[in-house]
Protein backbone atom coordinates (compact mmCIF):
# COMPACT_ATOMS: atom_id res chain seq x y z
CA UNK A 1 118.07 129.69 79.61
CA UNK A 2 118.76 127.81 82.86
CA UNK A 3 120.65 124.69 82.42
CA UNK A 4 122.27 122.94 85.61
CA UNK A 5 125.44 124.37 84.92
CA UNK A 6 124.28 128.21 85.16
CA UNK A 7 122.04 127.77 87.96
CA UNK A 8 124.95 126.40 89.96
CA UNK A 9 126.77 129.31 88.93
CA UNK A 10 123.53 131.32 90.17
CA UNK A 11 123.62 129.86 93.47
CA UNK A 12 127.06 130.80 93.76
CA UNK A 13 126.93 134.54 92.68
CA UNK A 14 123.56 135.21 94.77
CA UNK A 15 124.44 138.50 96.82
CA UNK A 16 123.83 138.10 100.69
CA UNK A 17 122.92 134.80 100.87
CA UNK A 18 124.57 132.50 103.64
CA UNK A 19 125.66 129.64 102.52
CA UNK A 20 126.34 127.23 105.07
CA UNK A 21 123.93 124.32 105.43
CA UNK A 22 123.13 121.85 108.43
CA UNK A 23 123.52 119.34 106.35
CA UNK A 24 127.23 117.63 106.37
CA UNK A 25 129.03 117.27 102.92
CA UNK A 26 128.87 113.13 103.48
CA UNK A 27 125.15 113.54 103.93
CA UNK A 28 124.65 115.85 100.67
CA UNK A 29 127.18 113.43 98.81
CA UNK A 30 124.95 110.33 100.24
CA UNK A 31 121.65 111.99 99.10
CA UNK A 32 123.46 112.99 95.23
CA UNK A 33 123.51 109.29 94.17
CA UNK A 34 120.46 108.30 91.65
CA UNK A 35 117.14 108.19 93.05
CA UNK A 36 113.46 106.92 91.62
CA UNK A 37 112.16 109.07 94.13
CA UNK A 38 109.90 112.09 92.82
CA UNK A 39 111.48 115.89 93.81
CA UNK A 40 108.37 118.34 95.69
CA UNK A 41 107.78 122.32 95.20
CA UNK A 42 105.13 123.41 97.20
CA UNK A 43 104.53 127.01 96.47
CA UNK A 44 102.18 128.08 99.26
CA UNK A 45 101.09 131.95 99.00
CA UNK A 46 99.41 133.68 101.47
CA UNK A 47 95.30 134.77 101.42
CA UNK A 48 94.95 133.95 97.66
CA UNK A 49 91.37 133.20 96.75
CA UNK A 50 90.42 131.24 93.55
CA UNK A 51 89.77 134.46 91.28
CA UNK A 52 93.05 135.63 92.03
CA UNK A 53 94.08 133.35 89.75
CA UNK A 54 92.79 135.38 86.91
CA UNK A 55 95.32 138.07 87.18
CA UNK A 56 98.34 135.83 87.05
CA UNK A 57 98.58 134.46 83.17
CA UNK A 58 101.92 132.51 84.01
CA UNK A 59 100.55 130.57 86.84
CA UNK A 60 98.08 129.21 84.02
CA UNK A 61 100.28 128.44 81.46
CA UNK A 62 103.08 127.04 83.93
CA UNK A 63 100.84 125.21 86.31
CA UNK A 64 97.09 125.25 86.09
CA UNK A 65 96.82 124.28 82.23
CA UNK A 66 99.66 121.60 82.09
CA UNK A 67 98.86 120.40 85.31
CA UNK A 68 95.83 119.43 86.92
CA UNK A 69 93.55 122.43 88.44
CA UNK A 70 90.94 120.71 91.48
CA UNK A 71 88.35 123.09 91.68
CA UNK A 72 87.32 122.16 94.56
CA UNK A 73 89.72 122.09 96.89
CA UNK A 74 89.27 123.29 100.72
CA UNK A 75 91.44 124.70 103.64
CA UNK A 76 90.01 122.70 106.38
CA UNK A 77 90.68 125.99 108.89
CA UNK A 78 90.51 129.22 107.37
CA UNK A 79 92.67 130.80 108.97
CA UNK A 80 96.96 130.97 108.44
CA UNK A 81 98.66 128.95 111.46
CA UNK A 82 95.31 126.74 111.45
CA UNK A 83 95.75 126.08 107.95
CA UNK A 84 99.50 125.69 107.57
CA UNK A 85 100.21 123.27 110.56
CA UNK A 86 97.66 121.20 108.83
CA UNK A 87 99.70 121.05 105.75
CA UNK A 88 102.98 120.21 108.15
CA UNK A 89 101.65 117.64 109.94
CA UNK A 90 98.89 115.90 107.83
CA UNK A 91 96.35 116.31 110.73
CA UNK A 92 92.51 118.00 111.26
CA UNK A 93 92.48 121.22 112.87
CA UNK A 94 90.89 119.95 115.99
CA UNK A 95 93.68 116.99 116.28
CA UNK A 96 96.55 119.34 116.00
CA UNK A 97 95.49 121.87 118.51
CA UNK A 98 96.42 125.05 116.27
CA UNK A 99 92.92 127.18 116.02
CA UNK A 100 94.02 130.73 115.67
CA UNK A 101 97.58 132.81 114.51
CA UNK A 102 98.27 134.24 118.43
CA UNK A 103 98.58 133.21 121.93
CA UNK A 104 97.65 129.19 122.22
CA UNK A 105 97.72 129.06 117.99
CA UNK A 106 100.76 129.88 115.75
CA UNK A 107 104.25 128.55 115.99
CA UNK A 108 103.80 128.60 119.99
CA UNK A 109 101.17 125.23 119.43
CA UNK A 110 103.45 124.45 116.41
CA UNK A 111 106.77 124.05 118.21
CA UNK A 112 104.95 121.08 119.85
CA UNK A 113 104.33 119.28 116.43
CA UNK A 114 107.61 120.01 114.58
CA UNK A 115 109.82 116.72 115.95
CA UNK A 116 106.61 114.51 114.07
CA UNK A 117 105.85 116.81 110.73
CA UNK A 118 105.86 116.02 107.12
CA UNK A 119 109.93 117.93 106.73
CA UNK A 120 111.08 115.23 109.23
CA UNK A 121 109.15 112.17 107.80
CA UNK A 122 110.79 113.80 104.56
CA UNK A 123 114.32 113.59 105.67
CA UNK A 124 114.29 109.96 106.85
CA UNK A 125 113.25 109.13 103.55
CA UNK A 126 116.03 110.35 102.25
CA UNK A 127 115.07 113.82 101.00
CA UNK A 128 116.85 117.53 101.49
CA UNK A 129 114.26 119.60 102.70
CA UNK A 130 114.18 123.41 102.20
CA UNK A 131 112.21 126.14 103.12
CA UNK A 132 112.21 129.72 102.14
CA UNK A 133 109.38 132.39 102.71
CA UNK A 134 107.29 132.81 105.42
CA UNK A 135 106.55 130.08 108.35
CA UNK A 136 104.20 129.78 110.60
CA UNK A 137 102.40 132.98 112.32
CA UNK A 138 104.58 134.25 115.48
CA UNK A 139 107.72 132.17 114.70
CA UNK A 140 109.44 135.62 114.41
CA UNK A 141 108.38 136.24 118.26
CA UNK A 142 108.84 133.00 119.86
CA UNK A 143 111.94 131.74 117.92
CA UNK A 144 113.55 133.49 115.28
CA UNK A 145 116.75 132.03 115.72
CA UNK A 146 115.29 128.51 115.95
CA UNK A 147 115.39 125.84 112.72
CA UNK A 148 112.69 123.69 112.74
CA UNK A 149 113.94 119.99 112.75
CA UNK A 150 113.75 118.41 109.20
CA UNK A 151 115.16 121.23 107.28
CA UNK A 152 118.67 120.70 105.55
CA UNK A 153 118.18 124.64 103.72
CA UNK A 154 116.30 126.76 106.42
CA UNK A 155 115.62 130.73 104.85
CA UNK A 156 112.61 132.03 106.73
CA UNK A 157 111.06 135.25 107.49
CA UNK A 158 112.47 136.17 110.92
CA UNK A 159 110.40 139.14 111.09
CA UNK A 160 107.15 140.61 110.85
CA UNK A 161 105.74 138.52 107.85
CA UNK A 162 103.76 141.71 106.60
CA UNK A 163 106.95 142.95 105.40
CA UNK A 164 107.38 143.27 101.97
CA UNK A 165 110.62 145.54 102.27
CA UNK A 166 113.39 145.89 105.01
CA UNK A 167 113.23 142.30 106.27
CA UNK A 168 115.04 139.77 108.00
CA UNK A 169 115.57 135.58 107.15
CA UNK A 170 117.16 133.34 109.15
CA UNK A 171 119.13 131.83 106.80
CA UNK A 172 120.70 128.23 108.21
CA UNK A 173 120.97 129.81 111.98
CA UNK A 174 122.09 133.33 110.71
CA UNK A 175 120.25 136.70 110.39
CA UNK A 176 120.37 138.38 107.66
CA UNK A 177 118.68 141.78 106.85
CA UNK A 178 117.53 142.68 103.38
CA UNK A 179 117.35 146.75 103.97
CA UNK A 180 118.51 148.01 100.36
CA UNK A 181 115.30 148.11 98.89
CA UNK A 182 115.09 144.61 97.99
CA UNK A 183 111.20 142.79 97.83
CA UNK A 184 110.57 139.79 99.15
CA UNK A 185 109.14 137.49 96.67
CA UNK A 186 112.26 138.43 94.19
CA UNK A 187 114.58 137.50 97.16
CA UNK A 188 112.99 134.37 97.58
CA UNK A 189 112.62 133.19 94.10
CA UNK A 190 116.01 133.85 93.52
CA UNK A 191 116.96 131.54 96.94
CA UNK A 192 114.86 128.86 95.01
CA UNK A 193 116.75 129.03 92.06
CA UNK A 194 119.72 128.51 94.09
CA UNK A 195 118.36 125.82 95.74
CA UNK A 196 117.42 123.63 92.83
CA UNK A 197 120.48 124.35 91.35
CA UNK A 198 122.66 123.11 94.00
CA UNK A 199 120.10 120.71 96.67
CA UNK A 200 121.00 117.19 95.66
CA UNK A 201 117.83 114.67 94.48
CA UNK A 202 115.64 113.58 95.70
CA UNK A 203 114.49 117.30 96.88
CA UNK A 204 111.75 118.72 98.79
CA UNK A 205 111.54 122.51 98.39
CA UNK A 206 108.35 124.52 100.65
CA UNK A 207 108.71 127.95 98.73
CA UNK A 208 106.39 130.20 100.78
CA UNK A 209 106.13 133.78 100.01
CA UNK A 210 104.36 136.46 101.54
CA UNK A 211 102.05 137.59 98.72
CA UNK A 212 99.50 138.74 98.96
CA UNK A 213 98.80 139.47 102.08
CA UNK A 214 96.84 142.22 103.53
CA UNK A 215 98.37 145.04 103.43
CA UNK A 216 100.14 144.42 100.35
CA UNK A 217 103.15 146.39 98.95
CA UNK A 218 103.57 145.59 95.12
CA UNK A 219 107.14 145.34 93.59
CA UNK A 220 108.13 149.27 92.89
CA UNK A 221 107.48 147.72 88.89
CA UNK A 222 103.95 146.52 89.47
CA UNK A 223 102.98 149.63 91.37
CA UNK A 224 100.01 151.65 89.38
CA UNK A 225 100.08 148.73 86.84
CA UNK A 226 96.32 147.88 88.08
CA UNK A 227 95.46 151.10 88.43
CA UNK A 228 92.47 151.26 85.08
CA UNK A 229 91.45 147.67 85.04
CA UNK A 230 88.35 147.14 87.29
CA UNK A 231 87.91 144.71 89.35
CA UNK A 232 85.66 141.81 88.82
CA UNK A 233 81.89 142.18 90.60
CA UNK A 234 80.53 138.83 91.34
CA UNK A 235 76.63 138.33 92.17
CA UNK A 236 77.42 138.00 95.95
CA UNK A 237 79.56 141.42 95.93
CA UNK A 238 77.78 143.60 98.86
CA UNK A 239 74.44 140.92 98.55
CA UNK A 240 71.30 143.25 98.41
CA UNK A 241 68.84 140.52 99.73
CA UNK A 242 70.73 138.63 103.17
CA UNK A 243 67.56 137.50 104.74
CA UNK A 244 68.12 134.32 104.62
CA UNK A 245 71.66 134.27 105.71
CA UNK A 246 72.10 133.97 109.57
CA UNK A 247 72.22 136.45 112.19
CA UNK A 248 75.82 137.48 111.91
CA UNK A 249 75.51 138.86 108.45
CA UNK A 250 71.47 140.10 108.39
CA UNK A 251 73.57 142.73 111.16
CA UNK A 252 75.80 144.07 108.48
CA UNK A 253 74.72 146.97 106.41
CA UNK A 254 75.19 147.46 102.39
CA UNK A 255 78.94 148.19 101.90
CA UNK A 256 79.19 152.61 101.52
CA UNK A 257 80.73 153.45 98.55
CA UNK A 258 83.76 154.70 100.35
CA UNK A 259 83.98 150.90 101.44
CA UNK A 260 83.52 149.95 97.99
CA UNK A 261 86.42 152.04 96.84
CA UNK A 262 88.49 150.35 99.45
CA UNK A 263 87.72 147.13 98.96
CA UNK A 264 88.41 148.26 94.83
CA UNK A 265 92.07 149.69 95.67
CA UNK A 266 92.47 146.31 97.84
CA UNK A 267 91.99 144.16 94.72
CA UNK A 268 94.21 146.31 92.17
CA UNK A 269 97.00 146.37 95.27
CA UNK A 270 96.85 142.68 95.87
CA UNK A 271 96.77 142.15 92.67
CA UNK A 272 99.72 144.06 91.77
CA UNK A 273 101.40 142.17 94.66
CA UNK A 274 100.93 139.27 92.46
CA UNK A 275 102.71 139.86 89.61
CA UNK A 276 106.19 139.14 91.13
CA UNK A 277 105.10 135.80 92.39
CA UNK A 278 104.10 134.97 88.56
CA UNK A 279 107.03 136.03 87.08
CA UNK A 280 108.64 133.93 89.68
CA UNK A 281 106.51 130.98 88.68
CA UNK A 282 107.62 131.41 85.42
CA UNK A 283 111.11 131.70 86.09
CA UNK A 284 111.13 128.48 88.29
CA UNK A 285 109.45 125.84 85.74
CA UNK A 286 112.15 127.53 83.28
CA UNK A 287 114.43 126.87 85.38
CA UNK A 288 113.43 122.96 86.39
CA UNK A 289 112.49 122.14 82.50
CA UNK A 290 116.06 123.30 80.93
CA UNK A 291 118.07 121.45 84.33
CA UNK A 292 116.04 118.87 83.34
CA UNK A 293 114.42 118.72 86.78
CA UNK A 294 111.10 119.15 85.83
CA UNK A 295 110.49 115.49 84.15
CA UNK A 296 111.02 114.40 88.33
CA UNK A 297 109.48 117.10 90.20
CA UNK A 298 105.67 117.80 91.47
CA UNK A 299 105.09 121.32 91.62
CA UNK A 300 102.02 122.52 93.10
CA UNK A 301 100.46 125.84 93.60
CA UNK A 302 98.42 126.63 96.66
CA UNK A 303 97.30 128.99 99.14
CA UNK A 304 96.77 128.44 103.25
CA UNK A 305 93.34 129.99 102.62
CA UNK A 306 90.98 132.53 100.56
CA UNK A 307 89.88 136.11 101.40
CA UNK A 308 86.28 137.69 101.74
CA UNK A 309 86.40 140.60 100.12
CA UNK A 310 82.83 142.60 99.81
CA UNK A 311 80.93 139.14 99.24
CA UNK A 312 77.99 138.50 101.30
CA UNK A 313 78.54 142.37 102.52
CA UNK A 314 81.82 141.66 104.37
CA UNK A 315 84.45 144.35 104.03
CA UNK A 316 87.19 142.01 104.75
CA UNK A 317 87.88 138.71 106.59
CA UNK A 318 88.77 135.16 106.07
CA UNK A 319 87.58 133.65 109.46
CA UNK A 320 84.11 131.92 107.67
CA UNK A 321 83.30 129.69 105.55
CA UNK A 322 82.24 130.95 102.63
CA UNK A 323 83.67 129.78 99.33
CA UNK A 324 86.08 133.18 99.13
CA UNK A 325 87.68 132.08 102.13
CA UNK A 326 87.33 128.30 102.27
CA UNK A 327 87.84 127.13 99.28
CA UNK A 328 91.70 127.70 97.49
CA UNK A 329 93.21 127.06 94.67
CA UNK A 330 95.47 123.81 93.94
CA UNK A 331 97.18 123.64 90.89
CA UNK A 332 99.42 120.32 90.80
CA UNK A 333 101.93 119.90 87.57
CA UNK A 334 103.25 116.28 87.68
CA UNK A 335 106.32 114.26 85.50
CA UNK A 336 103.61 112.25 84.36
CA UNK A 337 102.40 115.31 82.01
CA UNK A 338 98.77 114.04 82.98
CA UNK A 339 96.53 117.38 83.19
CA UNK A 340 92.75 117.86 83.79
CA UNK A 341 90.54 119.19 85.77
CA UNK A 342 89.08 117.42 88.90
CA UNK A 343 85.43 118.42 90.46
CA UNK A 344 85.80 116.29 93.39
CA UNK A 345 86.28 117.80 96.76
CA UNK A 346 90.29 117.80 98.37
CA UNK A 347 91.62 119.07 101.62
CA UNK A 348 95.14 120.21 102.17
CA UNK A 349 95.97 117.89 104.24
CA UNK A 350 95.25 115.06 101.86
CA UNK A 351 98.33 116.92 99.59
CA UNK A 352 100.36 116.09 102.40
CA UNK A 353 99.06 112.40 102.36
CA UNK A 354 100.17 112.44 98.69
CA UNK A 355 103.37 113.74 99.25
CA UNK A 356 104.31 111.24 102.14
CA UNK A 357 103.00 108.30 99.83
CA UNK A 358 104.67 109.62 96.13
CA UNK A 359 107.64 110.05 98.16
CA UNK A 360 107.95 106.67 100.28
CA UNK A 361 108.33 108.58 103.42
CA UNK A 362 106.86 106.86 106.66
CA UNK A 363 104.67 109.57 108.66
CA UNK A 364 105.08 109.22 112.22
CA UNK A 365 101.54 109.58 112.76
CA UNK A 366 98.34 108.46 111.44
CA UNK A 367 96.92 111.24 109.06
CA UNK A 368 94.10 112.33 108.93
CA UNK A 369 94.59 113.35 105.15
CA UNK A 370 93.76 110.94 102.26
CA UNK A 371 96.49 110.24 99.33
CA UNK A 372 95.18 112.25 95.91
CA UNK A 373 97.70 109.26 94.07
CA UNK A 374 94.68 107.81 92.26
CA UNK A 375 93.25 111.20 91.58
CA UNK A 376 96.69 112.48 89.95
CA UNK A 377 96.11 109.26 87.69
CA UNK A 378 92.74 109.69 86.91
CA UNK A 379 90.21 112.75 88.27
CA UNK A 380 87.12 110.70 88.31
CA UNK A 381 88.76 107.55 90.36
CA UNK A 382 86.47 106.75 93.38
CA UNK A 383 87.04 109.45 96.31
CA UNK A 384 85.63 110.18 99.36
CA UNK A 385 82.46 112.33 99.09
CA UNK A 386 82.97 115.11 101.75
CA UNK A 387 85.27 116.96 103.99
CA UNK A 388 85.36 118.99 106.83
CA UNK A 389 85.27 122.79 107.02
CA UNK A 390 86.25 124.75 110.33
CA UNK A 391 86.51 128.36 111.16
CA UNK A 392 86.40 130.45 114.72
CA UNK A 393 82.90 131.32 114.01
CA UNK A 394 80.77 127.91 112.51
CA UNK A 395 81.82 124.50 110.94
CA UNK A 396 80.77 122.46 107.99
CA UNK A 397 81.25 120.21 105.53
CA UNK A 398 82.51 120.53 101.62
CA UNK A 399 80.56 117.93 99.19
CA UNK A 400 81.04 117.35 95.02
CA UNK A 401 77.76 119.39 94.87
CA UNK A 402 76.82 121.04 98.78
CA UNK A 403 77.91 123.13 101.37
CA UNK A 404 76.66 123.05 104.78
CA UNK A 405 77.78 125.39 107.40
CA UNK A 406 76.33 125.38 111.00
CA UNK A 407 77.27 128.22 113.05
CA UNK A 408 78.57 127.47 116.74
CA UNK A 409 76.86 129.89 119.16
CA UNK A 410 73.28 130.47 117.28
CA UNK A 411 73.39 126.48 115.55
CA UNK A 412 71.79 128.70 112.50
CA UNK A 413 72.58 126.52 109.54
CA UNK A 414 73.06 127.21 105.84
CA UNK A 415 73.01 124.89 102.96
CA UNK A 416 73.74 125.99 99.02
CA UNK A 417 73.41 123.84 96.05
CA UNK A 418 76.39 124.26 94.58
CA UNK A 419 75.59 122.94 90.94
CA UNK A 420 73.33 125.81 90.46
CA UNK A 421 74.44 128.22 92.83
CA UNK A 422 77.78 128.92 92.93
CA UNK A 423 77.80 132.42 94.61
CA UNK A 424 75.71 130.72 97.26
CA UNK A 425 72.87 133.35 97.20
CA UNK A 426 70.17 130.89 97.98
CA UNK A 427 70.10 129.29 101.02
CA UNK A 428 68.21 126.01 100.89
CA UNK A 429 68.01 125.33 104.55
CA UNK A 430 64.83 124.56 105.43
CA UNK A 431 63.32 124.61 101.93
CA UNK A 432 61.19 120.78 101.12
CA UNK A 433 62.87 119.93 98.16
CA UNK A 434 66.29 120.08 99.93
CA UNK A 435 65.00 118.01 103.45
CA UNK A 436 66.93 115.17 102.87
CA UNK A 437 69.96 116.61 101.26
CA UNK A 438 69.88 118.30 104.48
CA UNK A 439 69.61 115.48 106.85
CA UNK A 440 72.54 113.71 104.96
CA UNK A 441 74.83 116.66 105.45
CA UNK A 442 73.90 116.77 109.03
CA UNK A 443 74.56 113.58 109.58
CA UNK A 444 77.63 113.63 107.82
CA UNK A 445 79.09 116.92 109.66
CA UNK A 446 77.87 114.89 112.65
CA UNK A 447 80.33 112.18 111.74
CA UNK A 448 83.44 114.07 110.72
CA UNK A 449 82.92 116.38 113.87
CA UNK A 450 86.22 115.10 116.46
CA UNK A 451 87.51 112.52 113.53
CA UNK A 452 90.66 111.14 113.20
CA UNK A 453 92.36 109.12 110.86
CA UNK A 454 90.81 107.02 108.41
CA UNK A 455 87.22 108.18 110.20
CA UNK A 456 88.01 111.81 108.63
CA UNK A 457 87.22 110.63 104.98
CA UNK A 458 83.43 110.50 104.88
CA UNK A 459 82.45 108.09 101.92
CA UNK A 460 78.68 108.15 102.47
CA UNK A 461 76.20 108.85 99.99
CA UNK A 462 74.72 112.23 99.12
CA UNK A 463 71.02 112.93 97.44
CA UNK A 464 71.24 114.84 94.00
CA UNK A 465 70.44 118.07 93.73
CA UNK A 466 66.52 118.26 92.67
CA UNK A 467 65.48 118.62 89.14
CA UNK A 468 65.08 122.55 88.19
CA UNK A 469 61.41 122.67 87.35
């Protein structure tokens, strides 16, 4: 459908898209010669949680089940800005500065960071870096007009990033407004196409839409498409028995059904919000496999962190640390063909360890991040055995089989076996049989508390879960 040929001619027809690049012809013609060096998509979307995944069959078949899905991969701050500087620069939460979207947090701590990120460390390897979609929160306040150092194709949201309709890029220094109608994640996967069609190898593309975000406007074709299919109800949906969850939740009451029906129209909406995004998806590996791009590009799927939804009795928040908010899907579809599925814990920032090392690039600082390489070889190669959670509200720490959350102000502490309790109904805090499993986590959140660098990937040992019985 797409061979290198059309999409050129794609790129070229594309309706109110500049054009110009940063990047001189002698540098594009210097980065076309023939290169060993892997190309990077990093498709980022925004508040997906792991059952999203359900309602987006292409993202499967393109990504998750030719790729390799790792179930059990974190956002080490779950929160946007938090989250996405962490995936720029390769860096902890609390060694980057960036703990909230506004004021201190957002592109305002960013703008600090952006001379020493991954883009840069990109470039001087030799890559052409592009971005499209949404950036980092506030960047439409602080510095709309500004391009980020690194990028050689620049197209980011220079507005509000809620948007969905009637927006604004910056596209390569110049403003363009898309106010005929025209929906976001359409306009952006048609920029991608034109970027693989015409960016020279080796590439780096960060395609960041705005989906799903809260509140979500669905394509005017998805619209009503959800509207009879119910959503999933999950143990912890609206959790009748809370008494042993700390203080913050025991104070929230069972969800009304009016709050029910919201959170209900919130799923069929974002989900419907979806559907563009996996079309795109779709379109995209298309696009890469007949250019015959795809046998030299990583593509992975990811979101800068989950959404609460009605579990545990919240109406609606991602500031905790619950699995619906910390944990996120990571779907990574390599040349090697290699796909599996991996049950040992990952942060985002260790993809951006594995980008800098696939790709040769130099990062001008020491990460914090570990490379996945030997994981995207083999998913049971040895790994480190926890890593660190964050939010405004409590820490903790992510294990193959635990997670441990200690709240900041109250130091109320909650501990779930996740090999039998997924839904994490049970908190085993303070139960016996669980006494050491808790002094190990302890200890271990202890640790990773302030780390940097190699300090940040905890290898110790954890107990096994007790014997049911």
């Amino acid at each position: 459908m797409f061979d290198r040929r059309t999409l050129l001619k794609l790129a070229g027809s594309a309706a109110a898209v500049a054009s110009t690049s940063p990047a001189s012809s002698a540098h594009r013609a210097r980065l076309r010669c023939t290169t060993t060096q892997p190309n990077f998509i990093h498709i980022c979307a925004d508040d997906v949680r792991n059952s999203d995944v359900k309602v987006m069959p292409n993202l499967r078949a393109y990504l998750r089940d030719p790729g390799i899905l790792f179930g059990k991969h974190m956002t080490p701050f779950t929160l946007c800005a938090p989250s996405r500087a962490g995936i720029l620069t390769g860096l902890e939460p609390h060694n980057h500065g960036i703990l909230k979207d506004k004021g201190s947090g957002g592109y305002n701590g960013y703008q600090h960071l952006e001379d020493n990120a991954l883009p840069v460390w990109l470039t001087a390897a030799g890559y052409y870096v592009g971005h499209i979609g949404k950036f980092i929160n506030q960047y439409d306040k602080i510095a709309p007009d500004h391009i980020p150092p690194g990028y050689a194709d620049w197209r980011a949201m220079s507005c509000d990033f809620s948007k969905y309709k009637n927006f604004t890029l910056n596209e390569n220094g110049t403003q363009v407004s898309y106010d005929q109608g025209q929906y976001t994640t359409d306009v952006f996967v048609q920029k991608a196409l034109d970027f693989i069609a015409s960016a020279p190898q080796p590439f780096a593309l960060f395609f960041w839409p705005n989906a799903c975000h809260w509140p979500a406007i669905p394509d005017d074709a998805d619209v009503g498409t959800f509207d009879h299919v119910d959503m999933p109800i999950y143990p912890n949906f609206n959790e009748a028995d809370v008494s042993d969850k700390p203080r913050f939740i025991r104070k929230l009451p069972l969800l009304s059904r009016k709050k029910i029906a919201k959170v209900k129209h919130r799923w069929r909406t974002r989900s419907e919000c979806l559907q563009s995004l996996d079309r795109g998806i779709a379109t995209l590996v298309t696009a890469l496999r007949t250019s015959g791009l795809l046998a030299n590009t990583h593509v992975m799927y990811t979101s800068d962190n989950g959404f609460i939804d009605g579990e545990h009795r919240v109406s609606r928040g991602k500031d905790l640390l619950y699995e619906e908010a910390a944990g996120v899907p990571l779907f990574w579809r390599q040349p090697s063909g290699y796909a599996d599925e991996c049950h040992q814990v990952v942060s985002n920032i260790d993809v951006t360890a594995t980008m800098v090392d696939l790709s040769g690039a130099t990062a001008g600082r020491i990460l914090d991040g570990t490379s996945m390489t030997p994981l995207l070889g083999n998913v049971t190669a040895p790994w480190k055995s926890a890593t660190l959670l964050q939010s405004s509200r409590c820490v903790g720490i992510a294990t193959d089989n635990y997670r441990y959350i200690l709240w900041n102000r109250t130091q109320e502490v909650e501990l779930y076996d996740m090999s039998i309790d997924k839904f994490q109904l049970d908190n085993k805090a303070g139960v016996a049989e669980y006494q050491e499993i808790q002094q190990a986590c302890a200890a271990a959140l202890q640790s990773l508390t302030g780390c940097a660098g190699d300090t940040c990937a905890w290898t110790g040992n954890f107990p096994p879960p007790p014997k049911e019985g």
